[in-house]
N, C-alpha and C. Protein backbone atom coordinates (compact mmCIF):
# COMPACT_ATOMS: atom_id res chain seq x y z
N UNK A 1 -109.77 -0.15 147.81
CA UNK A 1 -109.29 1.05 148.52
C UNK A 1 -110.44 1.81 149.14
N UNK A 2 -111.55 2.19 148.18
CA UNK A 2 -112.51 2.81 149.15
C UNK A 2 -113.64 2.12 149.78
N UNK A 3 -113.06 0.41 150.24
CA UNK A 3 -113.78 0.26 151.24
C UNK A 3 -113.37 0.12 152.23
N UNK A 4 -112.14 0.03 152.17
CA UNK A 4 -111.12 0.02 153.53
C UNK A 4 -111.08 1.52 153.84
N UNK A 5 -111.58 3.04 152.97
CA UNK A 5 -111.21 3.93 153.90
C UNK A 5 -112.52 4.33 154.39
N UNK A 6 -113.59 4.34 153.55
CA UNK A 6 -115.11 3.95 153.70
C UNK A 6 -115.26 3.35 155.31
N UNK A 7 -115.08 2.35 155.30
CA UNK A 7 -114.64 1.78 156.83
C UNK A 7 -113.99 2.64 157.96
N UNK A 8 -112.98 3.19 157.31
CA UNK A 8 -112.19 4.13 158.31
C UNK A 8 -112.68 5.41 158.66
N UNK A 9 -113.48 5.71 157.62
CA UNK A 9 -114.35 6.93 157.94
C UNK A 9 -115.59 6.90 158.95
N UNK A 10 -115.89 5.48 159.09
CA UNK A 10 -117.07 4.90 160.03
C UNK A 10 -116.58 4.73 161.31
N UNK A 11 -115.47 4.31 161.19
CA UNK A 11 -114.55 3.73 162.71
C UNK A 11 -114.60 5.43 163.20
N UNK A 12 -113.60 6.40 162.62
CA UNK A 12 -113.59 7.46 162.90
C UNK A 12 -114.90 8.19 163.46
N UNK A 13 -115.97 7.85 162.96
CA UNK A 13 -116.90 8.89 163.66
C UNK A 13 -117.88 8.41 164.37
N UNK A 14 -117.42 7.23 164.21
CA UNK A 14 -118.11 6.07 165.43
C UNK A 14 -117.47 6.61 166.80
N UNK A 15 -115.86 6.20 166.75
CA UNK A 15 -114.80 6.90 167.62
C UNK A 15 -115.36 8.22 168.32
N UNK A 16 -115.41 9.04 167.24
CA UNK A 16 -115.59 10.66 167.68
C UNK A 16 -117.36 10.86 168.52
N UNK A 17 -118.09 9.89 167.95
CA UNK A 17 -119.37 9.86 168.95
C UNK A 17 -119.04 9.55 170.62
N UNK A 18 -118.09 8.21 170.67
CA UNK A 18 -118.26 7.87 171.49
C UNK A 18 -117.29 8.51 172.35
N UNK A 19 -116.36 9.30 172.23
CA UNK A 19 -115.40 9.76 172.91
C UNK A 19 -115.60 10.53 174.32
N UNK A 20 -114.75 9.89 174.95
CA UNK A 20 -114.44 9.97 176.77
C UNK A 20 -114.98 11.95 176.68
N UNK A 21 -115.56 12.21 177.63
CA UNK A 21 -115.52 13.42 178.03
C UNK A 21 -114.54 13.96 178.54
N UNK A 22 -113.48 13.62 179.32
CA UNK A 22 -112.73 14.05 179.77
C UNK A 22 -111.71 13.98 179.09
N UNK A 23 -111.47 13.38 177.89
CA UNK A 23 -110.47 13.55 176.71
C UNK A 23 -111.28 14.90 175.70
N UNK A 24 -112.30 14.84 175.77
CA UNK A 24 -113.11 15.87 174.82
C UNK A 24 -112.79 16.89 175.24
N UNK A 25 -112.65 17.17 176.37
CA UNK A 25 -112.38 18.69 177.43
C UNK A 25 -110.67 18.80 177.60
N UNK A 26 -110.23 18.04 177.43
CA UNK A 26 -108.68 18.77 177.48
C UNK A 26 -108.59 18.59 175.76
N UNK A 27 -108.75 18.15 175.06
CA UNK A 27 -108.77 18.59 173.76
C UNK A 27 -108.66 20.33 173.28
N UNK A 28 -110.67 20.81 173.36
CA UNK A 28 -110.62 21.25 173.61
C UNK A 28 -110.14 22.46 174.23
N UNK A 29 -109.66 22.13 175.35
CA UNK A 29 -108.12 23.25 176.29
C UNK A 29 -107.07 23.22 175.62
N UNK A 30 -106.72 22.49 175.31
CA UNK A 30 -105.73 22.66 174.24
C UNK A 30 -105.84 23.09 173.42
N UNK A 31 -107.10 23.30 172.52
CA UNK A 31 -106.99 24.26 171.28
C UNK A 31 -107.28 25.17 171.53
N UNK A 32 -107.95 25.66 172.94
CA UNK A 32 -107.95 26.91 173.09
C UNK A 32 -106.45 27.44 173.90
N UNK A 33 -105.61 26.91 174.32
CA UNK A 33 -104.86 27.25 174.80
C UNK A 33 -103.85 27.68 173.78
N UNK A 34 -103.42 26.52 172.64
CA UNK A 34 -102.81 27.08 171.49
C UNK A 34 -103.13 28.36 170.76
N UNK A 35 -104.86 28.32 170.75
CA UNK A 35 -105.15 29.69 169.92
C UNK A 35 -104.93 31.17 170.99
N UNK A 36 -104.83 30.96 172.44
CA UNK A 36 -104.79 32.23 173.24
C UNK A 36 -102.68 32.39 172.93
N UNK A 37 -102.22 31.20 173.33
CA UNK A 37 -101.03 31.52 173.06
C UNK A 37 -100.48 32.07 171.69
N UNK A 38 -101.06 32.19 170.25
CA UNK A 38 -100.87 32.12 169.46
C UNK A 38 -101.25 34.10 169.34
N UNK A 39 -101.57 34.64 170.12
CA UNK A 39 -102.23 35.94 169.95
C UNK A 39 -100.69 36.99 170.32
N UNK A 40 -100.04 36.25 171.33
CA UNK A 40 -98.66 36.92 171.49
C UNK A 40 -97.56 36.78 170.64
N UNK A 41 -97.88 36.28 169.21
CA UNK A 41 -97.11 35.50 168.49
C UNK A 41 -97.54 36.44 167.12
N UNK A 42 -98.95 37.06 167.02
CA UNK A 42 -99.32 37.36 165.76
C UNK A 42 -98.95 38.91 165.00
N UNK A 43 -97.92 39.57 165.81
CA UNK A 43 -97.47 40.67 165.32
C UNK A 43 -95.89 40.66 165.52
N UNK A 44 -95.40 39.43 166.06
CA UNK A 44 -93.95 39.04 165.49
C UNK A 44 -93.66 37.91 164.07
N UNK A 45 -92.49 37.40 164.34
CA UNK A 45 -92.02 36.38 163.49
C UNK A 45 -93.23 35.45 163.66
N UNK A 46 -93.47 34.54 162.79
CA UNK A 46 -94.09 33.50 163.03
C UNK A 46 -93.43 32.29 163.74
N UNK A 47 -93.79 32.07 165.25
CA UNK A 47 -93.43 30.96 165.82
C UNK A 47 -94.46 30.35 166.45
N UNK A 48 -94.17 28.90 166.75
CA UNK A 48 -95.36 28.07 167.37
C UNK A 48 -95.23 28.09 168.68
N UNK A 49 -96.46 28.09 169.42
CA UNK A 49 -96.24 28.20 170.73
C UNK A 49 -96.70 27.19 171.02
N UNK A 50 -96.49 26.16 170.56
CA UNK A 50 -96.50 24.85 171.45
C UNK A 50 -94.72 23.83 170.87
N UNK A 51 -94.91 22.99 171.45
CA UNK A 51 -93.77 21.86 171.09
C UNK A 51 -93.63 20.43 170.11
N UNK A 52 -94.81 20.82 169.87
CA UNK A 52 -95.38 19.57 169.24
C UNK A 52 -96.15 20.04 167.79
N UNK A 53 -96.31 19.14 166.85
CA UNK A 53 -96.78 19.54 165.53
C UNK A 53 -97.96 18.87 165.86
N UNK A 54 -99.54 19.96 165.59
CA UNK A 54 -100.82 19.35 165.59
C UNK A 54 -101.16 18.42 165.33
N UNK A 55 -102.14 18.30 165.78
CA UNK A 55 -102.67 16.79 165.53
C UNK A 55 -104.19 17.00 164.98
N UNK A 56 -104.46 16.00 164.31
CA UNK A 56 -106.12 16.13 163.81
C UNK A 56 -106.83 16.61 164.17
N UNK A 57 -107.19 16.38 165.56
CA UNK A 57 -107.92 16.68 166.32
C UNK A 57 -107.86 18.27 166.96
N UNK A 58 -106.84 19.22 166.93
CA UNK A 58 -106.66 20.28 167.07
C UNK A 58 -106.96 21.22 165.90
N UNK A 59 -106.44 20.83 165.12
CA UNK A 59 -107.05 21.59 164.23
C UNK A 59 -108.44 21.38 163.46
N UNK A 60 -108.74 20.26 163.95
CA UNK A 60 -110.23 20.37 163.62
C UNK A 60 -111.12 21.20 164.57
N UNK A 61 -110.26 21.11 166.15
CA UNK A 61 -110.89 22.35 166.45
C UNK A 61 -110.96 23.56 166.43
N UNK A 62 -109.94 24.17 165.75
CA UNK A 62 -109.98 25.10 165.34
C UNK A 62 -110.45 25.86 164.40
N UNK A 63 -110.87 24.84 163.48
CA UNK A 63 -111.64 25.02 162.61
C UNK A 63 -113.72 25.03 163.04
N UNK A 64 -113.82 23.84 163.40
CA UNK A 64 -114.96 23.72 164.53
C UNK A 64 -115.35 24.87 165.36
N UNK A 65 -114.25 25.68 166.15
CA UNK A 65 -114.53 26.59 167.10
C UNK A 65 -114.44 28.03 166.44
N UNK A 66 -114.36 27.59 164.72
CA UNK A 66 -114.07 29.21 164.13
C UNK A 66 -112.94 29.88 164.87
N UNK A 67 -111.40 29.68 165.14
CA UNK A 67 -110.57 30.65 165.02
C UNK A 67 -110.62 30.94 163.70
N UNK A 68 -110.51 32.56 163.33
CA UNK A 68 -109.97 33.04 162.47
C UNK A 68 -109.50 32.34 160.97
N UNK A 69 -109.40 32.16 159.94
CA UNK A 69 -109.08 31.51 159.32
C UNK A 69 -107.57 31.89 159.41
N UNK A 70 -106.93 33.20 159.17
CA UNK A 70 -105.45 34.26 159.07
C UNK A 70 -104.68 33.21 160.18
N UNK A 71 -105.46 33.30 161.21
CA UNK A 71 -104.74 32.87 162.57
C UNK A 71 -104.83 31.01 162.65
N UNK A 72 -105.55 30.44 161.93
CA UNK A 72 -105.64 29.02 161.93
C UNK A 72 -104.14 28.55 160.70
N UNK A 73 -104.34 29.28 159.37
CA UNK A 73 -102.94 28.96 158.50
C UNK A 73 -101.72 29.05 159.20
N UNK A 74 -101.46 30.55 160.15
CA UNK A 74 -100.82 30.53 160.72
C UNK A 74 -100.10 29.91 161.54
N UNK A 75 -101.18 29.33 161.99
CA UNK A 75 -100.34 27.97 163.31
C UNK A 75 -100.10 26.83 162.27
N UNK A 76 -100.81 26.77 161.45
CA UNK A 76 -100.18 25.52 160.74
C UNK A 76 -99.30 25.61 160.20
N UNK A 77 -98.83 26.54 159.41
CA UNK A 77 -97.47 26.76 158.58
C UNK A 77 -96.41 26.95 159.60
N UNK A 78 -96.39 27.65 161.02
CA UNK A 78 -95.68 27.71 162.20
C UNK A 78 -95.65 26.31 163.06
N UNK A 79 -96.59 25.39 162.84
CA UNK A 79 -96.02 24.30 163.84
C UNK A 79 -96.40 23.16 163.34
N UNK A 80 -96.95 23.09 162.13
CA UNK A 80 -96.86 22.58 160.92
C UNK A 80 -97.67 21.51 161.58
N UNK A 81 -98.16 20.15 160.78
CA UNK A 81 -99.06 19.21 161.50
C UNK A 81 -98.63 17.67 161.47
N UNK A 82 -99.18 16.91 162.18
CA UNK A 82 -98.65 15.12 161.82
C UNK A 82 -99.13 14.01 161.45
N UNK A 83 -100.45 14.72 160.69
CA UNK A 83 -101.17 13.91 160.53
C UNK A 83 -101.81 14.02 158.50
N UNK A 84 -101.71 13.08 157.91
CA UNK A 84 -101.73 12.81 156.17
C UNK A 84 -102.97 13.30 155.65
N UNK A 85 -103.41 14.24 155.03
CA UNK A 85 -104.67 14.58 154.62
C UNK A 85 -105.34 13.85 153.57
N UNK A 86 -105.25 12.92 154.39
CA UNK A 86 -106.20 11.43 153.46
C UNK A 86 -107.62 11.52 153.45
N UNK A 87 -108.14 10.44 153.08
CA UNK A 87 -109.39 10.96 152.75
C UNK A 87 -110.62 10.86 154.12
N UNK A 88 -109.98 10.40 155.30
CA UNK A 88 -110.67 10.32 156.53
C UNK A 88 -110.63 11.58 157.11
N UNK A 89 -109.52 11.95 157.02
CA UNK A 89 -108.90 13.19 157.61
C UNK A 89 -110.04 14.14 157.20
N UNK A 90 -109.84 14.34 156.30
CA UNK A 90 -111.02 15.47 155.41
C UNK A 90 -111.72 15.38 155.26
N UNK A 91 -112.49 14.15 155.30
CA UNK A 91 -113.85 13.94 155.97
C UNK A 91 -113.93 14.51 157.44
N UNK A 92 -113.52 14.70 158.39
CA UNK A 92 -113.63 15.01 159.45
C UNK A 92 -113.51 16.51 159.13
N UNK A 93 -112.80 17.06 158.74
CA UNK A 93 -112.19 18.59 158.29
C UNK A 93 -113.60 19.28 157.89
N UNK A 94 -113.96 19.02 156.93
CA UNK A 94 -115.29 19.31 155.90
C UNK A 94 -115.96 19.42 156.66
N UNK A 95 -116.40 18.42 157.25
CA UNK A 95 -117.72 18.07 158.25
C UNK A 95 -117.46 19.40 159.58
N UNK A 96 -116.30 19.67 159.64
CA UNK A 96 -116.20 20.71 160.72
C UNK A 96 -116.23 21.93 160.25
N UNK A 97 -116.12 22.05 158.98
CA UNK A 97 -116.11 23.06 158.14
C UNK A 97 -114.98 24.02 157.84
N UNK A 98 -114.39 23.57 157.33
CA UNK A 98 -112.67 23.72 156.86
C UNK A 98 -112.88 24.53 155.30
N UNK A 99 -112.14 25.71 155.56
CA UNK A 99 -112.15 26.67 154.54
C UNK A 99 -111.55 26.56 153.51
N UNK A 100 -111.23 27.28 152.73
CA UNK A 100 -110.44 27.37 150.86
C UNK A 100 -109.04 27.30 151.67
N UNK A 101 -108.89 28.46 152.74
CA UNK A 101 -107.61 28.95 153.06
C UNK A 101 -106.95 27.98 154.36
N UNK A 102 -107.27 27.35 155.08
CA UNK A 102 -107.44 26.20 155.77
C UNK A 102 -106.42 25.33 154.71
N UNK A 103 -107.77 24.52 153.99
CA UNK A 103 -107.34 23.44 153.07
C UNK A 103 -105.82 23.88 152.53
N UNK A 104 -106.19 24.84 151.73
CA UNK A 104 -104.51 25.09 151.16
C UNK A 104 -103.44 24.99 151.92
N UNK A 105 -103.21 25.83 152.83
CA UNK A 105 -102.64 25.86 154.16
C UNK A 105 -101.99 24.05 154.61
N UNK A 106 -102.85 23.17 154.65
CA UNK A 106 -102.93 22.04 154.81
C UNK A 106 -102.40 20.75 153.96
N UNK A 107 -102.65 21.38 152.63
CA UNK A 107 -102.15 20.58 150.98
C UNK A 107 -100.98 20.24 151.20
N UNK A 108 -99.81 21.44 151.27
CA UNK A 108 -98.23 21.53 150.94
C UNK A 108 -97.65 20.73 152.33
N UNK A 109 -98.52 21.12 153.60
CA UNK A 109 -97.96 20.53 155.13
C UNK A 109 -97.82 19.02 154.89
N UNK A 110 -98.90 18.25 154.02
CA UNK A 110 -99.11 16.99 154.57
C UNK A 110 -98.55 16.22 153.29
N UNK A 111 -98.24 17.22 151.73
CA UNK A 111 -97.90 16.82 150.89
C UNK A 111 -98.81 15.77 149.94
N UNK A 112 -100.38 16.30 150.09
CA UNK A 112 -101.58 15.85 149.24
C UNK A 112 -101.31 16.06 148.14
N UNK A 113 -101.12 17.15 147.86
CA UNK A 113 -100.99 17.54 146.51
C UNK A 113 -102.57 17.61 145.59
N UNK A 114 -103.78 17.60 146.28
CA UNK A 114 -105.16 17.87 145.92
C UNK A 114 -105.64 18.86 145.52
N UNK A 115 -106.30 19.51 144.42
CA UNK A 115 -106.91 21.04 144.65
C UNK A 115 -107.87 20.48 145.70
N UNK A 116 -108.81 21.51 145.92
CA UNK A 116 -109.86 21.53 147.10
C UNK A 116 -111.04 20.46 146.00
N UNK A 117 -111.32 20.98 145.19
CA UNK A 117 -112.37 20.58 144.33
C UNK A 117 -112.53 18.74 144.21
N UNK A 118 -110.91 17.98 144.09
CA UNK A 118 -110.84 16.93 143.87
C UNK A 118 -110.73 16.05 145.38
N UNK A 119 -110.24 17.26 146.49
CA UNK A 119 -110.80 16.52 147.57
C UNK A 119 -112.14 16.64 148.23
N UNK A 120 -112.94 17.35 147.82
CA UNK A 120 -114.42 17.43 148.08
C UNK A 120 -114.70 15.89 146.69
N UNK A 121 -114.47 15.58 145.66
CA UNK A 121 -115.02 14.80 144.99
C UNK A 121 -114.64 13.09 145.46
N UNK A 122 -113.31 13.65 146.18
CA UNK A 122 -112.80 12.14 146.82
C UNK A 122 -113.53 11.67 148.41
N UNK A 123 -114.21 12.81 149.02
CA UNK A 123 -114.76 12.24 149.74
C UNK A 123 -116.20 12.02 149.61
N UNK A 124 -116.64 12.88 148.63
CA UNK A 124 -117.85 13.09 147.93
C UNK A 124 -118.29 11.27 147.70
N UNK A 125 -117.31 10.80 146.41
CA UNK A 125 -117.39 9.40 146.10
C UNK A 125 -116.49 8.53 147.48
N UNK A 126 -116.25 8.73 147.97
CA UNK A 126 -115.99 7.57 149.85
C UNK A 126 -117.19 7.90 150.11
N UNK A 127 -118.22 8.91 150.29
CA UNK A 127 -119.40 8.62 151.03
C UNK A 127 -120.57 8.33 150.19
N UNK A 128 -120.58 8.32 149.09
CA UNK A 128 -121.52 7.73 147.80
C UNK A 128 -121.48 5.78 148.19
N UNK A 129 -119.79 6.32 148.42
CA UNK A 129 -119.67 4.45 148.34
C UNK A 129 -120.35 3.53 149.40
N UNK A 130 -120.00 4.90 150.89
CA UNK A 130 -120.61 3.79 151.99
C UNK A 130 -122.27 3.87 152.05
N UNK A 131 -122.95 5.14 151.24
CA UNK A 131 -124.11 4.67 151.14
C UNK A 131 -124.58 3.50 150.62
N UNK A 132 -123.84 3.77 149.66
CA UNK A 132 -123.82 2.23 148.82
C UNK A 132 -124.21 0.83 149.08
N UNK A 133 -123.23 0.91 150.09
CA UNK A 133 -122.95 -0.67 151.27
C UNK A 133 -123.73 -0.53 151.97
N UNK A 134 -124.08 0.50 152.49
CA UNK A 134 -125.00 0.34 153.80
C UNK A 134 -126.43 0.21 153.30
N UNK A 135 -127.01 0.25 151.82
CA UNK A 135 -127.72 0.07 151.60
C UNK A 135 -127.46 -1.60 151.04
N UNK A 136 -126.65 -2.04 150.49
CA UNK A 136 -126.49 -3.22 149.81
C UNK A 136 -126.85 -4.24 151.20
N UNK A 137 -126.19 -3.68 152.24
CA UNK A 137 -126.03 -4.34 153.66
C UNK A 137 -127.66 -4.61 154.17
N UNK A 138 -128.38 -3.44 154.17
CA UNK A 138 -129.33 -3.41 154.84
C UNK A 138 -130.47 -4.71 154.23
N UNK A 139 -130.27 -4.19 152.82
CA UNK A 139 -131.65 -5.15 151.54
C UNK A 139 -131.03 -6.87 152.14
N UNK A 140 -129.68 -7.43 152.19
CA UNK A 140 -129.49 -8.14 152.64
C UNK A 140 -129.53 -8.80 154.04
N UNK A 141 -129.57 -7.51 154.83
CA UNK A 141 -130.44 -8.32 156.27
C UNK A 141 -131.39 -8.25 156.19
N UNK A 142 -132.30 -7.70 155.43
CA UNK A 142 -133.77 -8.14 154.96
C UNK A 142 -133.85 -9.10 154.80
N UNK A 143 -133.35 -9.88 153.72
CA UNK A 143 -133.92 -11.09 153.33
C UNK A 143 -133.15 -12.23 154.13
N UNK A 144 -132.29 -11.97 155.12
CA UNK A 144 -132.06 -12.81 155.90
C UNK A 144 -132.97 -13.29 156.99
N UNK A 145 -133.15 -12.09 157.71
CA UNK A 145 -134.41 -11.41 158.25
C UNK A 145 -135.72 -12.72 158.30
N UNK A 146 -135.94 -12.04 156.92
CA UNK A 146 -137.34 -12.28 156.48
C UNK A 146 -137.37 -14.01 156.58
N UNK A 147 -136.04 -14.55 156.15
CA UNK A 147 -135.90 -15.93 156.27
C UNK A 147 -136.04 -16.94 157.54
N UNK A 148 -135.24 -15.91 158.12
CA UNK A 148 -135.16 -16.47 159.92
C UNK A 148 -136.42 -16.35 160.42
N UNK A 149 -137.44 -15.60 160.06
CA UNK A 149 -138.92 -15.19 160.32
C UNK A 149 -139.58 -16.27 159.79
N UNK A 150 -139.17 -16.56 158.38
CA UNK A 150 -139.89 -17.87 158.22
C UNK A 150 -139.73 -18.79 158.39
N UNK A 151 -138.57 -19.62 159.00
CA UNK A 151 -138.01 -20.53 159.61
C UNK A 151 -138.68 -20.80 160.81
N UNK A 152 -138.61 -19.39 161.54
CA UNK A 152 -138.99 -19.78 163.23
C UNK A 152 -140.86 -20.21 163.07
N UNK A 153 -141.95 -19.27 162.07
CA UNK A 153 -142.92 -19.06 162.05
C UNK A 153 -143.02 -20.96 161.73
N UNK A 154 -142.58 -21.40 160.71
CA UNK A 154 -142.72 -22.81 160.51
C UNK A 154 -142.57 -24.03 161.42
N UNK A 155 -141.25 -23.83 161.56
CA UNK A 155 -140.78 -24.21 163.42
C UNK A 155 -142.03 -24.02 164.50
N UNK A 156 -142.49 -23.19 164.44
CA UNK A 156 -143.23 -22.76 165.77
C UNK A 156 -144.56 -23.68 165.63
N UNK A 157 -144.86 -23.40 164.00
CA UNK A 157 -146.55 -24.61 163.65
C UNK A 157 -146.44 -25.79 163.98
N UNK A 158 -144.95 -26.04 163.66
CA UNK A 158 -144.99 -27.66 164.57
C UNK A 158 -145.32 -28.42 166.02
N UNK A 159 -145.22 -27.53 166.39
CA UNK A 159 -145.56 -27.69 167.61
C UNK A 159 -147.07 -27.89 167.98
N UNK A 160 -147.47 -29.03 167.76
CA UNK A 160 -148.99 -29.24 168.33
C UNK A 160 -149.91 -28.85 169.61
N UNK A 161 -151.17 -27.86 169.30
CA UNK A 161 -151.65 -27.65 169.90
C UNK A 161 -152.23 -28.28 171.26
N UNK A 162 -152.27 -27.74 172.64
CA UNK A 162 -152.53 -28.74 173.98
C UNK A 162 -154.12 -29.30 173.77
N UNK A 163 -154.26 -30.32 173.56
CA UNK A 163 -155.58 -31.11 173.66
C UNK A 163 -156.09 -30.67 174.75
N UNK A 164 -157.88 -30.97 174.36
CA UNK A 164 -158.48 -30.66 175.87
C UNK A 164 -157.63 -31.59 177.00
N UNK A 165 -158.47 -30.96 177.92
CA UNK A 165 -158.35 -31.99 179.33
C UNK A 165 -159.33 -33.51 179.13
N UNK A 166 -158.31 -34.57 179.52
CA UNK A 166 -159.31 -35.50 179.46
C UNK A 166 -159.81 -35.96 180.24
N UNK A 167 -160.72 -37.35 179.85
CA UNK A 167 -162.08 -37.65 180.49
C UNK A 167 -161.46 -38.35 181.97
N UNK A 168 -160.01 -39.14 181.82
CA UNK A 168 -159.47 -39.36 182.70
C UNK A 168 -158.21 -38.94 183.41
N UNK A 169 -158.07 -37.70 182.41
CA UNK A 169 -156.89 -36.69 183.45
C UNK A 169 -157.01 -35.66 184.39
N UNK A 170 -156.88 -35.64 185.50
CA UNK A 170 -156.65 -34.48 186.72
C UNK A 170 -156.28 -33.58 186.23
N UNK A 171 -156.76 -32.31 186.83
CA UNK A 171 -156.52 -30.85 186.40
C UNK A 171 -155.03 -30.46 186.33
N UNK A 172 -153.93 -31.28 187.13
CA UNK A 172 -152.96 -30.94 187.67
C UNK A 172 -152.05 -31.56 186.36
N UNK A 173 -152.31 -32.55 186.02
CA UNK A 173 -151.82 -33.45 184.74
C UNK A 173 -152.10 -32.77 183.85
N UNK A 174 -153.48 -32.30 183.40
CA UNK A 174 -153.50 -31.39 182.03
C UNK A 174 -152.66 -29.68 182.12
N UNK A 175 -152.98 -29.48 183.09
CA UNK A 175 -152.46 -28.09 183.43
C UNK A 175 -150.63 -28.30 182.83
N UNK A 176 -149.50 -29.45 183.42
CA UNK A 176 -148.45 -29.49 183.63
C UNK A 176 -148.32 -29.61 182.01
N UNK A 177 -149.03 -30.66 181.35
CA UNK A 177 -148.98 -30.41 179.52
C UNK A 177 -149.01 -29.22 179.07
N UNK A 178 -149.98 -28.09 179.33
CA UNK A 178 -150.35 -27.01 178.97
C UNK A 178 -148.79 -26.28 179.61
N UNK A 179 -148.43 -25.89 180.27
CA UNK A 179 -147.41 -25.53 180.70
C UNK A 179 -145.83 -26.11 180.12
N UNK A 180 -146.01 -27.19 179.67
CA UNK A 180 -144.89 -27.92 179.13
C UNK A 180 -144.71 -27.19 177.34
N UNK A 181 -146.04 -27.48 177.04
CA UNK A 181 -146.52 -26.68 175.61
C UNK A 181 -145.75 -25.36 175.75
N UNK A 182 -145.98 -24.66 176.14
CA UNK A 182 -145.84 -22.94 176.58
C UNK A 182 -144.72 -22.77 176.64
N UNK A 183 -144.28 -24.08 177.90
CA UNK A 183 -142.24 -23.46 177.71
C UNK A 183 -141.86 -24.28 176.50
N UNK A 184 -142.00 -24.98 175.59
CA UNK A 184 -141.64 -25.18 174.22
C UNK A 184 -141.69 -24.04 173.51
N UNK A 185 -142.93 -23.18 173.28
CA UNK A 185 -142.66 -22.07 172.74
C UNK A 185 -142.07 -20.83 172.95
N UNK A 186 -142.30 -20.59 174.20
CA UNK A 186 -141.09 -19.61 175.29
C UNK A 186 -139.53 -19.97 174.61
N UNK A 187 -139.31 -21.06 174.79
CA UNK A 187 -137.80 -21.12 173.91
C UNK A 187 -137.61 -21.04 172.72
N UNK A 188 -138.13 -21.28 171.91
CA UNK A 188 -138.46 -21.43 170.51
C UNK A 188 -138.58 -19.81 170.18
N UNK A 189 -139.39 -19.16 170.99
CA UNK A 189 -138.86 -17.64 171.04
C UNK A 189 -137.79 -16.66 171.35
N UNK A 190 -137.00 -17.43 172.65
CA UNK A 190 -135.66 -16.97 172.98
C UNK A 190 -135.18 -17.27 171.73
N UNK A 191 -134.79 -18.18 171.65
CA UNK A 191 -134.08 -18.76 170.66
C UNK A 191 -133.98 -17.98 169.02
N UNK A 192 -135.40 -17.47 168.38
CA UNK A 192 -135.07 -16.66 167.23
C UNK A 192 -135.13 -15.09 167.86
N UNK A 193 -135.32 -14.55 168.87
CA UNK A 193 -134.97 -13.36 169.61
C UNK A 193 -133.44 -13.00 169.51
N UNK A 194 -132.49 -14.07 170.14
CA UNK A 194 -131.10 -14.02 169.91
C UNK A 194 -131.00 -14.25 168.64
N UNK A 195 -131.05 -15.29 167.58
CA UNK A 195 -131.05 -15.22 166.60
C UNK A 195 -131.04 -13.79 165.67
N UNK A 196 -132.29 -13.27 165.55
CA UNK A 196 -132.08 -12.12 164.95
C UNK A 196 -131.29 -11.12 165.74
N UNK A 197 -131.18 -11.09 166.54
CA UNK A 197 -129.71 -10.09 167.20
C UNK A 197 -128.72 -10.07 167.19
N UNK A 198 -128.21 -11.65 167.03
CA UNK A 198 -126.66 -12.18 166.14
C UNK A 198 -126.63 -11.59 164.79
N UNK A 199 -127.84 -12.21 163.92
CA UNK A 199 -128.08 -11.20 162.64
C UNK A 199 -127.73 -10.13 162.22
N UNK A 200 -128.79 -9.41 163.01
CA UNK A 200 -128.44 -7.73 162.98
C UNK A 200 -127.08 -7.45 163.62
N UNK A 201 -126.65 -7.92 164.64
CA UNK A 201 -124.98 -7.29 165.21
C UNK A 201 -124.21 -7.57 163.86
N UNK A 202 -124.30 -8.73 163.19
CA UNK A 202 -123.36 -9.12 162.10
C UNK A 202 -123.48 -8.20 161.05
N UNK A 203 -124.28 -7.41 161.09
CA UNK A 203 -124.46 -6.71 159.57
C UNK A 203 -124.29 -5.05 160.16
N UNK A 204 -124.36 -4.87 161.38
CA UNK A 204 -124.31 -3.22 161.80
C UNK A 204 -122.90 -2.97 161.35
């Protein structure tokens, strides 16, 4: 279980690095648009001024952009949210900095049923874990590494050095050996160049 969410927590903020700008900016507008609409709303009944129940990503900005905490429960208990406060989720939350009154707010919506304490310890141990791996990962492309290094370094000694020029070869004849030599090792270098880059892609 927590390496499949371990994983999901990586995909996620892999995701959130790489994300389109122009999805980042109506995001964004949208949470500010919810929080301006939400100001004509805060001395009546509680209603949502949008049509749709939040999404992760909104209320993480809201949290992110510091609305109010009063006015962030608010929209959530008013337009309530659609997304499971699992342990990715709240990794993202935390990291944006999601309050006592937030979280609670959030517990009963998504039906966690977590105090705050045991979901700080559940993501606490998901990110213990992927240090974990990513260290188990790394010591192991080391010594893969280090192997393919000694493979190619051995590989490469084989290759016999270009003899002088001889007593009865033309400059043009020894030169084309010397050159023949060279692109033997020229490839022999492509060759563990890609190598360790297959490597390393396999283990990132």
């Amino acid at each position: 279980m927590h390496g499949s969410l371990g994983s999901e927590i990586r995909r996620n903020r892999a995701a959130a690095g790489g994300t389109n700008r122009g999805m980042f900016r109506a995001t964004l507008l949208l949470v500010a648009t919810i929080a301006l609409a939400w100001v004509g709303h805060a001395q009546t009944q509680a209603k949502c001024p949008v049509t749709h129940k939040l999404t992760l990503n909104e209320v993480v900005g809201f949290v992110s952009r510091n609305l109010p905490e009063g006015r962030t429960v608010q929209l959530i208990e008013a337009c309530h949210v659609s997304f499971s406060l699992d342990a990715p989720s709240l990794d993202k939350l935390m990291h944006a900095g999601m309050t006592d009154g937030v979280f609670n707010a959030l517990n009963p919506e998504t039906a966690a049923q977590l105090t705050l304490e045991q979901a700080h310890a559940e993501v606490a141990g998901l990110e213990q874990h992927i240090a974990d791996s990513d260290k188990a990962e790394a010591a192991e492309l080391g010594v893969a590494i280090q192997k393919l290094n000694a493979d190619y370094q051995a590989e490469r000694a084989e290759v016999p050095p270009v003899p002088p020029k001889g007593e009865f070869e033309t400059t043009a004849e020894h030169n084309a050996r010397v050159q023949q030599n060279q692109n033997t090792l020229d490839e022999m270098d492509r060759k563990h160049e890609a190598d360790a880059a297959a490597l390393t892609a396999r283990f990132s």
